[in-house]
Protein backbone atom coordinates (compact mmCIF):
# COMPACT_ATOMS: atom_id res chain seq x y z
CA UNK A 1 -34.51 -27.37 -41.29
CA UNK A 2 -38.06 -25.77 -41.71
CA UNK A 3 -37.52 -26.04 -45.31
CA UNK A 4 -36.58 -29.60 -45.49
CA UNK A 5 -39.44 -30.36 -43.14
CA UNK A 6 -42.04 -28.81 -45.57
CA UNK A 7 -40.17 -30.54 -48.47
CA UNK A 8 -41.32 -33.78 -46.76
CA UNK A 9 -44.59 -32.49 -45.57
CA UNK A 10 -45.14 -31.64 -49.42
CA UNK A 11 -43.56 -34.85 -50.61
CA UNK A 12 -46.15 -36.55 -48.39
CA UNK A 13 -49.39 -35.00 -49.25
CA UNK A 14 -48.41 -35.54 -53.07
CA UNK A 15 -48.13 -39.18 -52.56
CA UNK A 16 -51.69 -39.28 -50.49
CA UNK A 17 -53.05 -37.38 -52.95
CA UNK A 18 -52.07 -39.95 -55.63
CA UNK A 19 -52.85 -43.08 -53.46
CA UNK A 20 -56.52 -40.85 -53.37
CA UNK A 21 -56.53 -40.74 -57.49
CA UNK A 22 -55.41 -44.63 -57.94
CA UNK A 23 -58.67 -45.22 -55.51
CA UNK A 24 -60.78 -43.25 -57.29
CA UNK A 25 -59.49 -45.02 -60.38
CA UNK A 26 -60.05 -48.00 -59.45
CA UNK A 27 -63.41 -47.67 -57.94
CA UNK A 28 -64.71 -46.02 -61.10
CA UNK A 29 -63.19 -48.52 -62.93
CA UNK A 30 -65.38 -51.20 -60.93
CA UNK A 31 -68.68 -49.72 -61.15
CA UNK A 32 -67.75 -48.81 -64.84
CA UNK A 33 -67.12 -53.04 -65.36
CA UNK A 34 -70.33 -53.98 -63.15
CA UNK A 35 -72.78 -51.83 -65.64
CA UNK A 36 -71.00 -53.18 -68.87
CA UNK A 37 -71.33 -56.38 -67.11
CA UNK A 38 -75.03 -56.01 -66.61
CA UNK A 39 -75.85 -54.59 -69.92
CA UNK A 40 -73.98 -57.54 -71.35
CA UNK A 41 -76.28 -59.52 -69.41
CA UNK A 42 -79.49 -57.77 -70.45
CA UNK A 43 -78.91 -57.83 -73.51
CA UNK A 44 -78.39 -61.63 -73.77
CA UNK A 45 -81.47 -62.12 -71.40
CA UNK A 46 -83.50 -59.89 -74.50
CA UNK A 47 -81.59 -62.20 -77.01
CA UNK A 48 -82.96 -65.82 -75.58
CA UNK A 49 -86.61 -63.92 -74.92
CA UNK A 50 -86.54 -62.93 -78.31
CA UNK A 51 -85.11 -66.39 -79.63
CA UNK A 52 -87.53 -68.35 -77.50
CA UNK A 53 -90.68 -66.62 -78.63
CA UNK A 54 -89.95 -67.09 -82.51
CA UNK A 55 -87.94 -70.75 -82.12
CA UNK A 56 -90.23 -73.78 -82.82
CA UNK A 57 -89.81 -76.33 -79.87
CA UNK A 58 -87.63 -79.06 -80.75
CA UNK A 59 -89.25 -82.58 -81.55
CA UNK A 60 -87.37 -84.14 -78.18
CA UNK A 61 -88.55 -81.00 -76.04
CA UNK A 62 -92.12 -82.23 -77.31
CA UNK A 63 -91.63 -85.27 -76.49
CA UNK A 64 -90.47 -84.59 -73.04
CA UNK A 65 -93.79 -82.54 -72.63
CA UNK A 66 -96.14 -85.50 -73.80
CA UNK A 67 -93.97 -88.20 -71.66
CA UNK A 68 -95.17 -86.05 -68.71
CA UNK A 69 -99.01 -85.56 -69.84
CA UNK A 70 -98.85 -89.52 -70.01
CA UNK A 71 -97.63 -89.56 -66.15
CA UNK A 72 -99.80 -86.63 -64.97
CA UNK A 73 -102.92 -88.42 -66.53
CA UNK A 74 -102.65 -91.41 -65.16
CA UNK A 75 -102.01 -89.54 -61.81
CA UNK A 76 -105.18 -87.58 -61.82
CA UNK A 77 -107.20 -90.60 -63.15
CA UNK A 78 -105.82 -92.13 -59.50
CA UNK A 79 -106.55 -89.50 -57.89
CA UNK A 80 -110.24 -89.12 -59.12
CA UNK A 81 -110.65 -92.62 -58.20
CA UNK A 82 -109.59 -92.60 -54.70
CA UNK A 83 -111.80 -89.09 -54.42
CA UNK A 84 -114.59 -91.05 -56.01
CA UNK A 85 -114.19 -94.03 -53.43
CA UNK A 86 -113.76 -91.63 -50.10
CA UNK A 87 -116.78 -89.33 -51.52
CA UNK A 88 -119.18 -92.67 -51.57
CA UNK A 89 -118.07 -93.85 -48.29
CA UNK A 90 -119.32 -90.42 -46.59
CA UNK A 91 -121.88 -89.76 -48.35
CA UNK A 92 -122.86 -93.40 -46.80
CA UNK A 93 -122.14 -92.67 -43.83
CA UNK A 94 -124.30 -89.42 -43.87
CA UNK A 95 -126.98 -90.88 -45.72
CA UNK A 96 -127.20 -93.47 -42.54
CA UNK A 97 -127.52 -90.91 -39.72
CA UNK A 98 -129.79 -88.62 -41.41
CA UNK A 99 -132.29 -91.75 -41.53
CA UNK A 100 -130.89 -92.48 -37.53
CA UNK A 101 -131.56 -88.80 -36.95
CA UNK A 102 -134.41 -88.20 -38.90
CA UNK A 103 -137.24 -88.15 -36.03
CA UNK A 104 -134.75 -86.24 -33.67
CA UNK A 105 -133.81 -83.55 -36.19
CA UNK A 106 -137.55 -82.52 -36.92
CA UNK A 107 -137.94 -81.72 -33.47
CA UNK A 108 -135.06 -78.82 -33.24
CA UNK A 109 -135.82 -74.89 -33.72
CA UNK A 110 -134.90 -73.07 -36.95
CA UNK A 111 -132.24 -70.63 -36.56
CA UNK A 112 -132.21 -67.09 -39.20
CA UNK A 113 -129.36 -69.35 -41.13
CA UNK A 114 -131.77 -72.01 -41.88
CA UNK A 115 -129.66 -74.36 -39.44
CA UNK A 116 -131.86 -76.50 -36.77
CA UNK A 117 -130.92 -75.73 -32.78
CA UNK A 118 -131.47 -78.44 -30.10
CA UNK A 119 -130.79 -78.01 -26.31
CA UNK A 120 -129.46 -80.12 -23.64
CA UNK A 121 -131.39 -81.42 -20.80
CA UNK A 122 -129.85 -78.58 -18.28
CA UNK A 123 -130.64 -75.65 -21.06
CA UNK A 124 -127.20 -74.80 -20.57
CA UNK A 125 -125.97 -75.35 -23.59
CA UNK A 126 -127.32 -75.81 -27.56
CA UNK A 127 -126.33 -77.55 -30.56
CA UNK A 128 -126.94 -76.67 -34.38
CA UNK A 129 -127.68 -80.05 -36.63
CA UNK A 130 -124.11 -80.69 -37.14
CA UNK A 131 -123.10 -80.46 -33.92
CA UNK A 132 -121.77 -77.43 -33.16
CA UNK A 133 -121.99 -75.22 -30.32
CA UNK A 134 -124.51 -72.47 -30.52
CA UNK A 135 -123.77 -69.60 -28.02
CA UNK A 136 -127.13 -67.92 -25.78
CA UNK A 137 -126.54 -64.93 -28.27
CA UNK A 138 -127.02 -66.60 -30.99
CA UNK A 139 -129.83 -68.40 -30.60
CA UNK A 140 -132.11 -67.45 -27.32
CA UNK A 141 -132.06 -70.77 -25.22
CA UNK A 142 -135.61 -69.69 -23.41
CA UNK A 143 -137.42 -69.92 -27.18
CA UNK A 144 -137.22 -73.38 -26.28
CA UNK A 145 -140.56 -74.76 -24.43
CA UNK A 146 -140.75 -76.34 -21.55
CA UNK A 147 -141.14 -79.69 -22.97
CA UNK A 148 -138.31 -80.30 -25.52
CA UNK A 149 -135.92 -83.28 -26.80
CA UNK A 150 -132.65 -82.82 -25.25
CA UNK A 151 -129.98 -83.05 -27.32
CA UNK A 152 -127.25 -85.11 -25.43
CA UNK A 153 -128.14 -88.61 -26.55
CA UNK A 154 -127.86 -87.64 -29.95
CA UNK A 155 -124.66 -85.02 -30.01
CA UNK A 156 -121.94 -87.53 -30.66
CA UNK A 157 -124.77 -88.36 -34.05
CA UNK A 158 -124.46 -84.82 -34.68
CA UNK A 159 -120.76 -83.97 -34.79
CA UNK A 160 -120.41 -87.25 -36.47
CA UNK A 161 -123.05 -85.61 -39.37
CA UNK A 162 -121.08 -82.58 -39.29
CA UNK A 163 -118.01 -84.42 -39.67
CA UNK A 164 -119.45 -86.26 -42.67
CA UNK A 165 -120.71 -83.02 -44.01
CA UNK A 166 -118.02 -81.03 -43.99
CA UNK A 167 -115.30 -84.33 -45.61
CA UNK A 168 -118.33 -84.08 -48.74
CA UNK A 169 -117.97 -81.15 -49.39
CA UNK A 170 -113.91 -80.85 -49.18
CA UNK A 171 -114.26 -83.90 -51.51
CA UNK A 172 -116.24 -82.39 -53.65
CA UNK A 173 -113.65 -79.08 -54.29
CA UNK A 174 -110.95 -81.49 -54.34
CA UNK A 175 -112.86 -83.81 -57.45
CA UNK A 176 -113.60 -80.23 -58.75
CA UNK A 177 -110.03 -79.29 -59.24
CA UNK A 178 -108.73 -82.15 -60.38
CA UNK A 179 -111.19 -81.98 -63.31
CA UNK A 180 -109.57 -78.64 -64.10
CA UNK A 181 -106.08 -79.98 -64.24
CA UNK A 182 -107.29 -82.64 -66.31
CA UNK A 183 -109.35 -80.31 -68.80
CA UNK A 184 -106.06 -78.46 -68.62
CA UNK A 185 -104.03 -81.09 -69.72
CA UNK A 186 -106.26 -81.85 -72.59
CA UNK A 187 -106.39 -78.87 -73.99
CA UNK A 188 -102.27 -78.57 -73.80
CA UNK A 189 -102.25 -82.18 -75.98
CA UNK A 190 -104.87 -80.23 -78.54
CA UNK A 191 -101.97 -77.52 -78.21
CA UNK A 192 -99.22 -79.97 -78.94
CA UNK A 193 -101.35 -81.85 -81.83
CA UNK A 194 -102.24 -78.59 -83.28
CA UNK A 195 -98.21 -78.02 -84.25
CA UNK A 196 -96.28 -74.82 -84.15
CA UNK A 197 -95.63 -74.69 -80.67
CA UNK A 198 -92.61 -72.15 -80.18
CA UNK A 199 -89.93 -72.52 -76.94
CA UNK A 200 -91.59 -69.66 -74.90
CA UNK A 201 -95.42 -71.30 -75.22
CA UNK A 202 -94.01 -75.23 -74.42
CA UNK A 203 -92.17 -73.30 -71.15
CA UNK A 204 -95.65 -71.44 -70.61
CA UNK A 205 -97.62 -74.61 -71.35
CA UNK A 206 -95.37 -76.44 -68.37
CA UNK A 207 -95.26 -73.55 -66.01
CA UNK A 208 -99.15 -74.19 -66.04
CA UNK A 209 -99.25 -77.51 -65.64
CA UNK A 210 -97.23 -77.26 -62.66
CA UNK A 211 -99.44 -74.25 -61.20
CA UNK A 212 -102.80 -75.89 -61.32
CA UNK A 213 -101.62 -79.57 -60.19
CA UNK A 214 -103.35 -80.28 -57.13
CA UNK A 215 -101.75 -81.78 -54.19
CA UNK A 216 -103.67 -84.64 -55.06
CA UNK A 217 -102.64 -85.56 -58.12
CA UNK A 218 -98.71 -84.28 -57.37
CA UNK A 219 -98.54 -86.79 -54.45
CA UNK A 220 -99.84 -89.99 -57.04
CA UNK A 221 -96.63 -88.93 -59.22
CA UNK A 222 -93.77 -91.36 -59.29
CA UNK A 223 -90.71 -90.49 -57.54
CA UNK A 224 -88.28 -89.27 -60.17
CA UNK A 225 -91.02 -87.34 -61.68
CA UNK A 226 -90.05 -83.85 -60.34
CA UNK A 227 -92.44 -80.54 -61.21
CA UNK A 228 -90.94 -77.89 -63.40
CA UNK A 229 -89.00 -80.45 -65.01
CA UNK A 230 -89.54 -78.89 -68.68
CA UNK A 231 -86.58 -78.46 -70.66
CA UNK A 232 -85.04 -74.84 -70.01
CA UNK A 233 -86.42 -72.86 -73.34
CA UNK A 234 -83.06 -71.45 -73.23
CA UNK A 235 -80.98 -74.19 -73.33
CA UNK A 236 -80.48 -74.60 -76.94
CA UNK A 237 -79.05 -70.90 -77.03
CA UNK A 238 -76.65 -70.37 -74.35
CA UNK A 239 -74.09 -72.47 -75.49
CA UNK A 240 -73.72 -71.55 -79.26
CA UNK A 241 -75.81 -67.90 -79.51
CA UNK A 242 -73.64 -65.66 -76.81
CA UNK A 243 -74.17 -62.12 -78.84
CA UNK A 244 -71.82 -60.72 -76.16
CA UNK A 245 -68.46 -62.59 -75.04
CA UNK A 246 -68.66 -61.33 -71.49
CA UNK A 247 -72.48 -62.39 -71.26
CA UNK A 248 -73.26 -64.30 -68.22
CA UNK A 249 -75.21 -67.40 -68.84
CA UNK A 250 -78.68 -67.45 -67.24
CA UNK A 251 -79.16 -70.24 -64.46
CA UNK A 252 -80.67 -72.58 -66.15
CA UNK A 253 -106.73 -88.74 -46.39
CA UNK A 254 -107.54 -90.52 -45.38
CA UNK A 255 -111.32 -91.88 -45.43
CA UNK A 256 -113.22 -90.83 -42.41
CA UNK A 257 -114.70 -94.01 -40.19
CA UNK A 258 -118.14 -93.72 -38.43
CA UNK A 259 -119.07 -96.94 -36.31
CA UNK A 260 -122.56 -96.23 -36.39
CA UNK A 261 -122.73 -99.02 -32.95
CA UNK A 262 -120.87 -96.51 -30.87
């Protein structure tokens, strides 16, 4: 009995042993298929880098490109209008309190910044030029003299200035990048005129595009006009240049109103 009891004991460990191998196997047989799988994939990744950057762009791809210069430029020439329009209206607006506030504003203090301070009639509280608050540590309220043009008649002038001040000069950054994208997008037609334009520098030339569109411009587009909607440089490739049969294919404001009455 002992001895048939180790015969099975022995019996048993041999088959473990070889259920242990076959695992092994198989594991290493896994991670063996994963990293051919991934060099197959590398290597077709280098193969459509490669072909991209010595291809020349195909005459529809070119097309495609200048199709969406057409709507982009008639996107930022909306867009510079309606900046043009809002940026007159304030500086209006401005240009009317400063001549309302003229008298009032030569009367305030001079703050280190250059800004002009004004008090209110209880010296509790002060008020730069555009309205905001200035705190006691700021600016020392007891520079003021005894005699002194209090402030709260004119306040709801002054945050409207600052209002008008501050819309300017986001107008002004916004008109300043959309002349970028537009110098941009005339010097990617001199591109496209110029010839020779390869797969990779069409797909660099629309990555741009689609980087320094402001939100501006990119809310003027037309609805089925989508961003990043170049053809995929890689297209052309995947389906009849595989160098490797087990290669995986790569995934493709609104105008601020013053009523100067109030």
């Amino acid at each position: 009995m002992p001895m048939l009891r180790e015969h099975f004991s022995t019996d048993h460990r041999s088959h473990q042993s070889d259920w242990l191998r076959q695992q092994q196997w198989f594991i290493k047989s896994l991670h063996e298929q994963e990293k051919r799988n991934d060099k197959a994939e590398k290597l077709q990744d280098d193969f459509l880098s490669l072909a991209s950057e010595v291809i020349a762009a195909t005459e529809l791809q070119i097309r495609e490109l200048e199709v969406r210069l057409k709507t982009y430029h008639e996107a930022t020439t909306a867009a510079l209008i309606d900046n043009r329009v809002k940026l007159d209206i304030a500086e209006r607006q401005l240009s009317y309190l400063d001549a309302k506030l003229h008298d009032f504003l030569e009367q305030g203090l001079i703050m280190e910044d250059g800004r002009r301070v004004f008090l209110t009639a209880d010296r509790s509280q002060a008020f730069d030029e555009f309205g905001a608050e200035v705190s006691n540590d700021e600016f020392d309220y007891d520079q003021f003299p005894e005699h002194f043009y209090p402030v709260d008649s004119r306040l709801d002038d002054l945050k409207a200035r600052g209002r008008f001040t501050q819309e300017i000069e986001d107008l002004e950054n916004s008109r300043d990048r959309i002349h970028e994208f537009e110098n941009f997008q005339n010097e990617a037609l001199e591109k496209i005129e110029e010839g020779n334009l390869t797969e990779a520098e069409l797909e660099d030339l629309s990555s741009e595009l689609d980087d320094l569109m402001p939100p501006e411009v990119a809310e003027r587009l037309p609805n089925n006009i989508a961003l990043s909607n170049a053809p995929d440089a890689t297209a052309i490739f995947t389906k009849n240049a595989n160098p490797v049969a087990t290669a995986i294919t790569p995934p493709s404001s609104q105008i601020s109103t013053y009523d100067p009455m109030a």
